[in-house]
Protein backbone atom coordinates (compact mmCIF):
# COMPACT_ATOMS: atom_id res chain seq x y z
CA UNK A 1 -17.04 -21.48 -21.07
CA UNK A 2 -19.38 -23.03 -18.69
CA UNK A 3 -18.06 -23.22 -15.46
CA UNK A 4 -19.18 -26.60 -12.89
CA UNK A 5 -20.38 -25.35 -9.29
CA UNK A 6 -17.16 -27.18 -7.68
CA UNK A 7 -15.38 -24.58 -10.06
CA UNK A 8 -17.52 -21.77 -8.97
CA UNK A 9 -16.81 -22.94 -5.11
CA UNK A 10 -13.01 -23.26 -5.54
CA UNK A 11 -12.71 -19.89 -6.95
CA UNK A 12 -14.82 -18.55 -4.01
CA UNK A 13 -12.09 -20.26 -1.86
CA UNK A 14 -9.23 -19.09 -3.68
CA UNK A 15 -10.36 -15.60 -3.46
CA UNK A 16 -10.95 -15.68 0.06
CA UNK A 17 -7.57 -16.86 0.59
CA UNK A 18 -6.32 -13.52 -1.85
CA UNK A 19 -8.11 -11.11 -0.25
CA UNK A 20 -7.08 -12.68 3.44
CA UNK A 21 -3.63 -12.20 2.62
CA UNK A 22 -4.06 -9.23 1.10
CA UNK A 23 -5.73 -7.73 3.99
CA UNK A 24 -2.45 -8.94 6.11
CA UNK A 25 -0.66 -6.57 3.53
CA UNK A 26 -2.91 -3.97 4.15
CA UNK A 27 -1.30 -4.51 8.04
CA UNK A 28 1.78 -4.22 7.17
CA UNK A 29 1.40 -1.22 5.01
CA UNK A 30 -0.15 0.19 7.98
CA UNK A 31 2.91 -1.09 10.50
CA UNK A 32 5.14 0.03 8.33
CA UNK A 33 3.87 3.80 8.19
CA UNK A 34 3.39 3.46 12.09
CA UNK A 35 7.46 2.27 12.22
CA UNK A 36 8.66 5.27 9.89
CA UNK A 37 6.81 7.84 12.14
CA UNK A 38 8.01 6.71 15.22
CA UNK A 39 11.45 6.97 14.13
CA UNK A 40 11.66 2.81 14.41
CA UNK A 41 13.22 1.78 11.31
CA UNK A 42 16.84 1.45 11.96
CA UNK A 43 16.35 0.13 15.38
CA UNK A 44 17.76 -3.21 13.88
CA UNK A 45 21.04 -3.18 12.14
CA UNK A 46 21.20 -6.50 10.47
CA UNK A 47 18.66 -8.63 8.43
CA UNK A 48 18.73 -12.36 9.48
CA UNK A 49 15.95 -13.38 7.48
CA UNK A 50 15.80 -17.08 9.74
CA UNK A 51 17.49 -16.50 12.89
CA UNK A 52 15.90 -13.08 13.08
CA UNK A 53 12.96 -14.06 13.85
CA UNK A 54 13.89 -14.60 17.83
CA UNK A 55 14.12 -11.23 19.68
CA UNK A 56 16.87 -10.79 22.37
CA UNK A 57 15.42 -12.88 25.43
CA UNK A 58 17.47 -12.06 27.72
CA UNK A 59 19.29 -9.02 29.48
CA UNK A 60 22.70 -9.92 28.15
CA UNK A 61 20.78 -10.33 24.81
CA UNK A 62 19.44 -6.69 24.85
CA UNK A 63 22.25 -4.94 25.90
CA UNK A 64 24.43 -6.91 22.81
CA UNK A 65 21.66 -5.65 20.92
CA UNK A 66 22.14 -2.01 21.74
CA UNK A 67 25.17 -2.20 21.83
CA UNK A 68 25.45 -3.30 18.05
CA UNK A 69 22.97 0.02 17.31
CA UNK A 70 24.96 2.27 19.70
CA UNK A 71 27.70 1.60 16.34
CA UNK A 72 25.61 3.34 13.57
CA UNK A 73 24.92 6.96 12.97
CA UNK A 74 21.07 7.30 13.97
CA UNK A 75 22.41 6.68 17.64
CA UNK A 76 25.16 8.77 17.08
CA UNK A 77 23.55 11.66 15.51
CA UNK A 78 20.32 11.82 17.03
CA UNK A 79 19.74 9.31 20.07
CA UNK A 80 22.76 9.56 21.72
CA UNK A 81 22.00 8.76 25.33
CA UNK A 82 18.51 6.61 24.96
CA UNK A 83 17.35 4.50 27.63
CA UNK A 84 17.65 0.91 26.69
CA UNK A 85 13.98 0.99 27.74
CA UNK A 86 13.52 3.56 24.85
CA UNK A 87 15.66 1.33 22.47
CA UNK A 88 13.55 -1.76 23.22
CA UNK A 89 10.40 0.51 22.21
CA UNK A 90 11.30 1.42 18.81
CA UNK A 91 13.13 -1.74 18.93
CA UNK A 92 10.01 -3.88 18.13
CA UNK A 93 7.61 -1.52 15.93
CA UNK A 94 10.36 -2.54 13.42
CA UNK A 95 10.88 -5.81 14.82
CA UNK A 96 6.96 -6.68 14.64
CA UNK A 97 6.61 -5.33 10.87
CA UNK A 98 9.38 -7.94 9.71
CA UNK A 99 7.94 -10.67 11.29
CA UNK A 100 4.63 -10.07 9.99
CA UNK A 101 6.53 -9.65 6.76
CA UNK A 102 7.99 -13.61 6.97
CA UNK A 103 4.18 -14.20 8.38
CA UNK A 104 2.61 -13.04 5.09
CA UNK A 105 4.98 -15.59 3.32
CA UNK A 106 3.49 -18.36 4.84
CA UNK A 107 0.24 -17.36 4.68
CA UNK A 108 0.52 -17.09 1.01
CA UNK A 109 2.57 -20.09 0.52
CA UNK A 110 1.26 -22.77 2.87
CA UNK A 111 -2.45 -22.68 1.40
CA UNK A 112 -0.97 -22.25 -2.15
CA UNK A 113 0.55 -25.98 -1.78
CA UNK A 114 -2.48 -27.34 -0.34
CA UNK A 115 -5.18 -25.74 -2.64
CA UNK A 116 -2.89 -26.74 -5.54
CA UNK A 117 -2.17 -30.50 -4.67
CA UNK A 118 -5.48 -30.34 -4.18
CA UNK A 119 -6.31 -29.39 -7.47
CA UNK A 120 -8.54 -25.79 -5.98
CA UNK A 121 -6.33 -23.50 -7.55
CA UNK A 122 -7.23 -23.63 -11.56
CA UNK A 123 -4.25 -24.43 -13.62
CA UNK A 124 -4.27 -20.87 -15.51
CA UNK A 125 -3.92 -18.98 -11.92
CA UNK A 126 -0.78 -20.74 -11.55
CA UNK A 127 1.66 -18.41 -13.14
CA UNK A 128 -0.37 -15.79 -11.53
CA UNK A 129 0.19 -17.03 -8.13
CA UNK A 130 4.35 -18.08 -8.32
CA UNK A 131 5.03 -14.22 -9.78
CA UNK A 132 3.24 -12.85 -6.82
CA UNK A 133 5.38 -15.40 -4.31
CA UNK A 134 8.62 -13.91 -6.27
CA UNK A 135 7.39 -10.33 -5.72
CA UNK A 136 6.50 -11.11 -2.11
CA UNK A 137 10.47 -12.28 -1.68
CA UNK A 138 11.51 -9.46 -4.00
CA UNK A 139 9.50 -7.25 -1.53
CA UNK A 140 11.48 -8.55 1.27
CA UNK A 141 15.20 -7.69 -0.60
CA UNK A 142 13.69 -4.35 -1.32
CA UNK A 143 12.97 -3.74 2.37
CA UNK A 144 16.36 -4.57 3.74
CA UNK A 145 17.79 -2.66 0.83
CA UNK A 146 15.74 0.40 2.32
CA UNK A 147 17.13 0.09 5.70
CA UNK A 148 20.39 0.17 4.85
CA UNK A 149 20.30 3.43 3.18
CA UNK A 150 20.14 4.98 7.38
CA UNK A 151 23.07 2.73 8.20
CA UNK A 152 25.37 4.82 6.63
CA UNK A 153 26.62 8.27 6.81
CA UNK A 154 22.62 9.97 7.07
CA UNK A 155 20.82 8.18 9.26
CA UNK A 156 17.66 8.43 7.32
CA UNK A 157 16.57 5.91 4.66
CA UNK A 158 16.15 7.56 1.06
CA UNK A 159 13.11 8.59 -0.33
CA UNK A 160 13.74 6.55 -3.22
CA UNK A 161 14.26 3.59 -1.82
CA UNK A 162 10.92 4.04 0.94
CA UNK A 163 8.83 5.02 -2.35
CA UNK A 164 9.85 1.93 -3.90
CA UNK A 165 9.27 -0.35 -1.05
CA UNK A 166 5.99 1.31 -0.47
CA UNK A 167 4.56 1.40 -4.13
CA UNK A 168 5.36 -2.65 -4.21
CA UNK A 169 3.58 -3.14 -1.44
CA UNK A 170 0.74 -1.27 -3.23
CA UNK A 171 1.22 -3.68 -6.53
CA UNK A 172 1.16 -6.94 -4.64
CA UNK A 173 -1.67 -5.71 -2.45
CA UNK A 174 -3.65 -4.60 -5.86
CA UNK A 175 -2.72 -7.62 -7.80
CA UNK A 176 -4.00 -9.69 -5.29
CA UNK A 177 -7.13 -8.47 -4.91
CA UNK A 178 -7.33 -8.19 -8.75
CA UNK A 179 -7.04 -11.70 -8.68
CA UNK A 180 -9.53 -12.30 -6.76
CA UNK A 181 -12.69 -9.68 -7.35
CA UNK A 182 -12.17 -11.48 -10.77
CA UNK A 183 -13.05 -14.83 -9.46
CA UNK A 184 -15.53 -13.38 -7.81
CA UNK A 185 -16.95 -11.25 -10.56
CA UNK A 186 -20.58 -11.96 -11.54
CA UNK A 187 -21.12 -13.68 -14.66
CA UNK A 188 -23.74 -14.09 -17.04
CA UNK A 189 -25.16 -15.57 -20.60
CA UNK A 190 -26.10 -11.77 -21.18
CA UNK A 191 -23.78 -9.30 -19.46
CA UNK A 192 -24.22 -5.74 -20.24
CA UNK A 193 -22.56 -4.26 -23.22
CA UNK A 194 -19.01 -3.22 -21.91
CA UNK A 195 -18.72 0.71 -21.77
CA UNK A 196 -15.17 0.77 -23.02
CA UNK A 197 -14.23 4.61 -22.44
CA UNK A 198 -15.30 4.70 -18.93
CA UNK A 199 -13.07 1.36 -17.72
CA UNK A 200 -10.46 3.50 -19.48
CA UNK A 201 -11.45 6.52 -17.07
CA UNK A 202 -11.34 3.44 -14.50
CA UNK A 203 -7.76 2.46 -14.69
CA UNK A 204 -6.58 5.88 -15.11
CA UNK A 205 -7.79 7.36 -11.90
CA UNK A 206 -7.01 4.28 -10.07
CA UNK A 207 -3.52 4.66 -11.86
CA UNK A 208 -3.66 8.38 -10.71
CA UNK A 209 -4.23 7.10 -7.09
CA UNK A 210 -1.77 4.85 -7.23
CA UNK A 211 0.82 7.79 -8.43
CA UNK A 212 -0.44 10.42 -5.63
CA UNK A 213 0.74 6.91 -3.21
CA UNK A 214 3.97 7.58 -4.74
CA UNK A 215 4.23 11.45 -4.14
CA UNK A 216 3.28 10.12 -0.52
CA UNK A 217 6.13 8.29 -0.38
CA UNK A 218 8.37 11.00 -1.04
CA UNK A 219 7.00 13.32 1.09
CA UNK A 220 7.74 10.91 3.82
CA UNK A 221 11.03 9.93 2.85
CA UNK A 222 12.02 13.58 2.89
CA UNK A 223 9.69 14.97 5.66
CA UNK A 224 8.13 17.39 3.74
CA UNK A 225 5.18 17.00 6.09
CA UNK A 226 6.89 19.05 8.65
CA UNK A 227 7.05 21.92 6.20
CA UNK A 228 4.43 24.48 5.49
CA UNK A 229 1.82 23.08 7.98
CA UNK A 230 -0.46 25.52 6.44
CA UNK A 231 -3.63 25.56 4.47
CA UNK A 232 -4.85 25.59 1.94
CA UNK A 233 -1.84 28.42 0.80
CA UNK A 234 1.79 27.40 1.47
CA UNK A 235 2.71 29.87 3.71
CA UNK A 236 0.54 32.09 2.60
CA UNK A 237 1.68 31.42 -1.22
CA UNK A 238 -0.75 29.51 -3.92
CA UNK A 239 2.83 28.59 -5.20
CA UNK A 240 5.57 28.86 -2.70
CA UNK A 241 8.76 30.06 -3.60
CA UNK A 242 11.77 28.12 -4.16
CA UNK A 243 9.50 25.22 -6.10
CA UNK A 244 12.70 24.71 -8.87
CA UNK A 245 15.63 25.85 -7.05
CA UNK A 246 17.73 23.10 -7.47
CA UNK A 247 19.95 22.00 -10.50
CA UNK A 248 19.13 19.98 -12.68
CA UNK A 249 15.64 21.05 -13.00
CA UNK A 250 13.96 17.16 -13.08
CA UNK A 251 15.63 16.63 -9.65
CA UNK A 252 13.44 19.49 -7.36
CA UNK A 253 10.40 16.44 -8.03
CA UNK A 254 12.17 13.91 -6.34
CA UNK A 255 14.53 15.86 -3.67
CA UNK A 256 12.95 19.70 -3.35
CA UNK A 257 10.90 19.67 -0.14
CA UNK A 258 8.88 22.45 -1.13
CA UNK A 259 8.31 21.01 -4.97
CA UNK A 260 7.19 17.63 -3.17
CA UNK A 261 4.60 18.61 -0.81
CA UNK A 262 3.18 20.94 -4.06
CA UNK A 263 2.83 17.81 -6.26
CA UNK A 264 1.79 15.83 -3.77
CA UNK A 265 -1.43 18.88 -2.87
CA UNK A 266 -1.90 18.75 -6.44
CA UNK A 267 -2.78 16.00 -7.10
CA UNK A 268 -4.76 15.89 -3.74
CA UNK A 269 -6.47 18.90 -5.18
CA UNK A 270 -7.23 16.99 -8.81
CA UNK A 271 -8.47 14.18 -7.34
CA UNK A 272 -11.07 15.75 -4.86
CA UNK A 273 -12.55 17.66 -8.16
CA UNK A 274 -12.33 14.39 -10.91
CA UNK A 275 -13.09 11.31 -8.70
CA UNK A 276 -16.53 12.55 -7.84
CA UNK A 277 -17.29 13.07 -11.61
CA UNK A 278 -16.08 9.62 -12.45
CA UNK A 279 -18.07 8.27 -9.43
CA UNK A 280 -21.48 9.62 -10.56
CA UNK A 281 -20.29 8.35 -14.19
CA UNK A 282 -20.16 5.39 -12.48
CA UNK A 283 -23.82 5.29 -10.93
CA UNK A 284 -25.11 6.09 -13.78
CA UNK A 285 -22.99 3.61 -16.36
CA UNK A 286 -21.94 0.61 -14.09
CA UNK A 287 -22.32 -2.63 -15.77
CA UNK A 288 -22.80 -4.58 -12.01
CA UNK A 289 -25.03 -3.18 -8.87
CA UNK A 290 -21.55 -3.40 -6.88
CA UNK A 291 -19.92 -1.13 -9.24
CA UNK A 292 -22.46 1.21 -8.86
CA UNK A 293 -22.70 1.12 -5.06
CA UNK A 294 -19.03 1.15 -5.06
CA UNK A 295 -19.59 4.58 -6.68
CA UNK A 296 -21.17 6.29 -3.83
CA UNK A 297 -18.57 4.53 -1.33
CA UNK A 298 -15.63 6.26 -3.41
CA UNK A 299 -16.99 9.58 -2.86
CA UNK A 300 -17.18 9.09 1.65
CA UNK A 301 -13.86 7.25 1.62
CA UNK A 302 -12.16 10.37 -0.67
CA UNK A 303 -13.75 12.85 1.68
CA UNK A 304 -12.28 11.21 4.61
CA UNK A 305 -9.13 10.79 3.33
CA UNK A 306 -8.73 14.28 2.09
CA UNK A 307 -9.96 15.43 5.55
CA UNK A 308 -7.42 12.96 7.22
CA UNK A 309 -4.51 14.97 4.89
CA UNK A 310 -5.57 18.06 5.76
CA UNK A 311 -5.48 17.76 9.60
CA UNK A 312 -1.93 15.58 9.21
CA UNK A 313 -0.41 18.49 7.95
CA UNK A 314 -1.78 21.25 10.17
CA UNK A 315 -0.76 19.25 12.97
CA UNK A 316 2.48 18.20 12.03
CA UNK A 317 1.42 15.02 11.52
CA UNK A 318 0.93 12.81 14.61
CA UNK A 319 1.62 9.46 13.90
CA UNK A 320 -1.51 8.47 14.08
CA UNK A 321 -2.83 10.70 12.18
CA UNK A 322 -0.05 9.92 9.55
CA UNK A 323 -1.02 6.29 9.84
CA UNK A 324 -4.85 7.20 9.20
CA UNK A 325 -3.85 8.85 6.11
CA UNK A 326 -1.67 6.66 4.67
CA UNK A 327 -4.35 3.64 5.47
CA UNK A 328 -6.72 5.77 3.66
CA UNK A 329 -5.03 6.09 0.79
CA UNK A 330 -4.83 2.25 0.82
CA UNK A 331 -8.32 1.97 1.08
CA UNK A 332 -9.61 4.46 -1.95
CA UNK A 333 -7.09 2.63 -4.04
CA UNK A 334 -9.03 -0.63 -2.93
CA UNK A 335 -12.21 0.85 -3.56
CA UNK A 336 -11.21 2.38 -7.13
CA UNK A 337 -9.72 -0.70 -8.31
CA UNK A 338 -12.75 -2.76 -7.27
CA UNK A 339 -14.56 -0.50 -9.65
CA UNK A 340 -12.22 -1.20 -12.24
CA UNK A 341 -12.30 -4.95 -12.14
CA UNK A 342 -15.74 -4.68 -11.92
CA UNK A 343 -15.89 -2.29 -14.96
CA UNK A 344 -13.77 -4.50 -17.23
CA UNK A 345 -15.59 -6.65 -19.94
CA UNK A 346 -16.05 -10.13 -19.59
CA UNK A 347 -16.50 -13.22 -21.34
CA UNK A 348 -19.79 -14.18 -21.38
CA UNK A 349 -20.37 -17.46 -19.26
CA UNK A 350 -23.09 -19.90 -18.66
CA UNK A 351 -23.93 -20.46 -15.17
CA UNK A 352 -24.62 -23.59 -13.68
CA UNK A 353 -27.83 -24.53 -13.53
CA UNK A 354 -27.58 -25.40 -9.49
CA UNK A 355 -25.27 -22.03 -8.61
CA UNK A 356 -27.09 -19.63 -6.74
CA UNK A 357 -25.15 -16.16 -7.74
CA UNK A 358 -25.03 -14.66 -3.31
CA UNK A 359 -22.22 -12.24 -4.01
């Protein structure tokens, strides 16, 4: 299907717009690893998803405030006696991450109304673009939901629960910028002959990234960073003891400390051998020149991010460190799906005579 060059400009807009908001996403991803690590995320004991968006302004107001978190265990059980100045401090990592959270609402929604009354946004997009406006609110649910998992008798938020919040963050971040490296895709009368086994081998490492993610979560959700800050043996063990010591067997994955951080190096360990092979695969096989040079880009960003892991457990991790690590892992995902949008085979299209192809 011939496309007009007012169609090729809208979808350049539209995917500008995608991969702005996604990039906001990216943020929050980031704020949200920086509230978890600084022990923020319970700081605020209610969700008001309207009214909460004013702070306490006044003294009265932040004392009220306290006062309301002085009545749940984290206070109780492990910051008895903080400052208010202290309270205020973790007070607004979490405060700042919802807000940008309502933010990322609007900046999805108000351009979405203008680019469709303005007929930008092509009618087949549409169903596209309401799911990932009910996942965004979905998101939201799922993040209160989260919190109030540490407002109860353990005042730590369950590893299920942070996993799940984190891995749809991950899915609306990818599916946006599906979205749009698809309207941005080059297209041509004669595209190259689609290698179907390697954008197989695409979408199953970037599914394999998308799964270590997910062991990431749980490792954070039960802190099994803080153990065995050794490497590369756990405590001096290839495979530490106690890996399946808890009954049934299928639950030492999802709750065993130990079994955790294992699956989570694992995979670390499968990745830094496989992804370099599918990479070169890739410079040699791409069917675009960005594919290709995406290859070589796959390879740095792994080799940061696997150094980033390594020093984040050695030291403990520091929250920065921890937020390094997890924005890596955001960022090979980015760079591995690229490759696999890029990889998939398209309809061939006839340009426009008067588009000039500068992407």
């Amino acid at each position: 299907m011939t496309k007009t060059l007012s169609e090729y400009r809208n979808d350049r807009i539209v995917a500008g717009w995608l991969i702005s908001v996604a990039a906001v996403i990216f943020c929050m991803i980031l704020l949200g690893g920086a509230t978890r690590l600084t022990h923020s995320g319970l700081s605020m004991v209610d969700w008001k998803p309207i009214m909460g968006v004013i702070p306490p302004l006044s003294e009265a107001d932040w004392l009220a405030t306290f006062e309301q978190y002085k009545q749940f265990p984290e206070y109780q059980k492990i910051n008895r006696g903080m400052s208010l100045s202290d309270f205020k401090s973790i007070f607004y990592f979490e405060y700042f991450h919802r807000l940008l959270g309502r933010a990322i609402g609007l900046i999805f929604l108000i351009p979405f109304l203008v680019f469709w009354a303005r007929g930008i946004i092509r009618k087949p997009l549409l169903p596209q673009m309401i799911l990932l406006f009910i996942l965004g609110g979905a998101q939201g649910l799922l993040g209160w939901y989260m919190v109030k998992s540490g407002l109860v008798n353990n005042p730590f938020v369950s590893q299920y629960r942070l996993t799940a919040h984190l891995i749809t963050a991950v899915i609306i971040y990818g599916y946006l910028l599906w979205i749009a490296f698809g309207l941005l895709s080059k297209h041509s009368s004669t595209p190259t002959p689609p290698n179907q086994g390697l954008y197989r081998w695409s979408l199953f490492f970037t599914g394999l990234i998308t799964l270590m993610i997910a062991t990431g979560g749980f490792v954070a959700g039960t802190k099994a960073g803080l153990t065995y800050n050794t490497f590369p043996l756990m405590e001096g063990r290839l495979i530490p003891e106690g890996m399946y010591s808890m009954q049934p067997f299928w639950v030492n994955w999802l709750e065993n400390v130990t079994t955790i951080q294992f699956n989570h190096r694992l995979l670390a360990y499968i990745l830094f051998f496989t992804l370099p092979v599918w990479a070169l695969a890739i410079r040699r096989n791409g069917q675009t020149s960005s594919s290709r040079n995406a290859g070589h880009v796959l390879i740095i960003v792994l080799l940061l991010q696997v150094s980033l892991g390594i020093a984040t457990l050695l030291l403990r991790v520091p929250p920065t460190l921890g937020v390094l690590h997890q924005g890596g892992a955001i960022v090979l995902f980015t760079v591995a799906l690229f490759i696999t949008r890029e990889m998939k085979p398209l309809r061939p299209t006839s340009p426009h005579p008067n588009y000039s192809d500068r992407h």
